[in-house]
Protein backbone atom coordinates (compact mmCIF):
# COMPACT_ATOMS: atom_id res chain seq x y z
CA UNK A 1 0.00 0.00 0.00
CA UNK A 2 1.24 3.45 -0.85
CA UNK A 3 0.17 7.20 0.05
CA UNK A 4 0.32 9.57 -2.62
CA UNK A 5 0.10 12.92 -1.73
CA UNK A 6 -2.79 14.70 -3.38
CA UNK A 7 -0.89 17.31 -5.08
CA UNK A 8 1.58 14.92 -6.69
CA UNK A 9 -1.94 13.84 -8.42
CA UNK A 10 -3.25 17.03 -8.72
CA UNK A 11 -0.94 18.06 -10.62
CA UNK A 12 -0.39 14.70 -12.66
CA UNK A 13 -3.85 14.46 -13.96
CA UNK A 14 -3.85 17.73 -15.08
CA UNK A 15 -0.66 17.21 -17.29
CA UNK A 16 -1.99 14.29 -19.13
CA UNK A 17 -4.72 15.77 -20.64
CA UNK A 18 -4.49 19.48 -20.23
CA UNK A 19 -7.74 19.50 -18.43
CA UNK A 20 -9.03 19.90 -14.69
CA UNK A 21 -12.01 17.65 -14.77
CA UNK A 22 -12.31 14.67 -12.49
CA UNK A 23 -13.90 11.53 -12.16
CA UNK A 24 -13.31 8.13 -9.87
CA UNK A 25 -11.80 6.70 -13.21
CA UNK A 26 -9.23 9.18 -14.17
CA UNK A 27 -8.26 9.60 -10.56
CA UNK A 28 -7.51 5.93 -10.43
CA UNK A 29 -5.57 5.76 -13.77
CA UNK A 30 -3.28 9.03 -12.70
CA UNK A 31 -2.63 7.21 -9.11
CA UNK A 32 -1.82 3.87 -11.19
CA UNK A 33 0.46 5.46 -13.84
CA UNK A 34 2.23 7.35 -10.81
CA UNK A 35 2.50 4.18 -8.48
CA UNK A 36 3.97 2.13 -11.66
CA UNK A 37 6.16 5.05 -12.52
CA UNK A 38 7.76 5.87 -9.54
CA UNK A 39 6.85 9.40 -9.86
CA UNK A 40 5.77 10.20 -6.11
CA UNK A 41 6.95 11.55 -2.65
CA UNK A 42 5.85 9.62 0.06
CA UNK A 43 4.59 11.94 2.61
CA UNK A 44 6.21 12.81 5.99
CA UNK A 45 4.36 12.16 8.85
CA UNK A 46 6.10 14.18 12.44
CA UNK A 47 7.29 11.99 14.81
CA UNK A 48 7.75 12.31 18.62
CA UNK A 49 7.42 16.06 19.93
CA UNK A 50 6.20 17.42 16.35
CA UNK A 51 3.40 14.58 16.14
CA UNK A 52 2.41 15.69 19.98
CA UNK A 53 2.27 19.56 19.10
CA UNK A 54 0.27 18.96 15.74
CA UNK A 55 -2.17 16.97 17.87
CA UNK A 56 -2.05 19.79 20.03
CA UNK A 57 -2.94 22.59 18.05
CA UNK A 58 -5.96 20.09 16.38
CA UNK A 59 -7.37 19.72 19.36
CA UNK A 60 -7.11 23.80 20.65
CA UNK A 61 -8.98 24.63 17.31
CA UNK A 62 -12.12 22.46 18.21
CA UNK A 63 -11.61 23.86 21.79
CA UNK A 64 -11.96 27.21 20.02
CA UNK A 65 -14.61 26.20 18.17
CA UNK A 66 -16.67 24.39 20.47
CA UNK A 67 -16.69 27.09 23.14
CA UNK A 68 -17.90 29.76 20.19
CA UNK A 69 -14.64 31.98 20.81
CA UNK A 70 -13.44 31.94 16.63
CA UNK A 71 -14.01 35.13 14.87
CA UNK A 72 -16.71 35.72 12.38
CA UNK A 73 -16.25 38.78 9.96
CA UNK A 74 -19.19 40.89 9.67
CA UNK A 75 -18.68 42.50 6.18
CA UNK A 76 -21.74 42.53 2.96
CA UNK A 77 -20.40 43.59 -0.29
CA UNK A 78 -17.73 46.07 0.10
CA UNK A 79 -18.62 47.22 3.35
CA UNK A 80 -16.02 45.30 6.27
CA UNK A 81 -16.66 45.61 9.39
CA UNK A 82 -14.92 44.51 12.44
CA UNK A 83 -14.46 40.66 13.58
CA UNK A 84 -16.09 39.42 16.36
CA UNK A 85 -16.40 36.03 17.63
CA UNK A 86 -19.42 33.89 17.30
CA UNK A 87 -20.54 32.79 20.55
CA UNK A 88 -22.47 29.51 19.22
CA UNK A 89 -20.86 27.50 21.43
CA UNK A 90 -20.95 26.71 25.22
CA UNK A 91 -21.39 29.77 27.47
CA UNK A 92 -19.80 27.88 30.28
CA UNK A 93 -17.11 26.43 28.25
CA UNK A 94 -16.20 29.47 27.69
CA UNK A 95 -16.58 31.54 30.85
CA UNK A 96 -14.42 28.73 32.09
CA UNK A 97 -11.75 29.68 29.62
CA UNK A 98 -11.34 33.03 30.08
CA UNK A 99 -11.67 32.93 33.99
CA UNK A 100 -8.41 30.67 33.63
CA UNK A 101 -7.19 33.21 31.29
């Protein structure tokens, strides 16, 4: 079994036939030709520490999320007005967070 980084596809099936349409079969015939050819990086997963901090940073973006605190942008056509955050999460979630804060 290989992994094939999207991009390495990407950018393969566009080359063979100068067009950006896809389907389940041309996707599978790009991944083929670039398995059989060689013509792939194999990705690079972090290990130790990095692994930890990606995980990390995952899981302090659904923190974020599920206590409402990421910002929405309040703008309509040309008009942008200032960010704000949503609060359409949990109100004790985050009361808790900034009282730790």
């Amino acid at each position: 079994m290989e992994a094939i980084r999207w991009n390495n596809v990407h950018k393969s099936k566009e080359l063979e036939d100068n067009s950006p349409t896809k389907n389940d079969y041309k996707d599978a015939k790009v991944i083929a030709d670039l398995v059989r050819n060689g013509k792939y990086s194999e990705p690079k997963l972090p290990t130790s520490v990095y692994a930890d901090l990606r995980i990390l940073m995952n899981l302090r973006q659904q923190i974020i999320r599920l206590a409402g605190l990421n910002l929405k942008e309040n703008s309509s056509g040309k008009k942008k007005c200032k960010s704000s955050i949503t609060k359409r999460g949990r109100a004790r979630l985050r009361a808790l967070m900034l009282i730790t804060a």
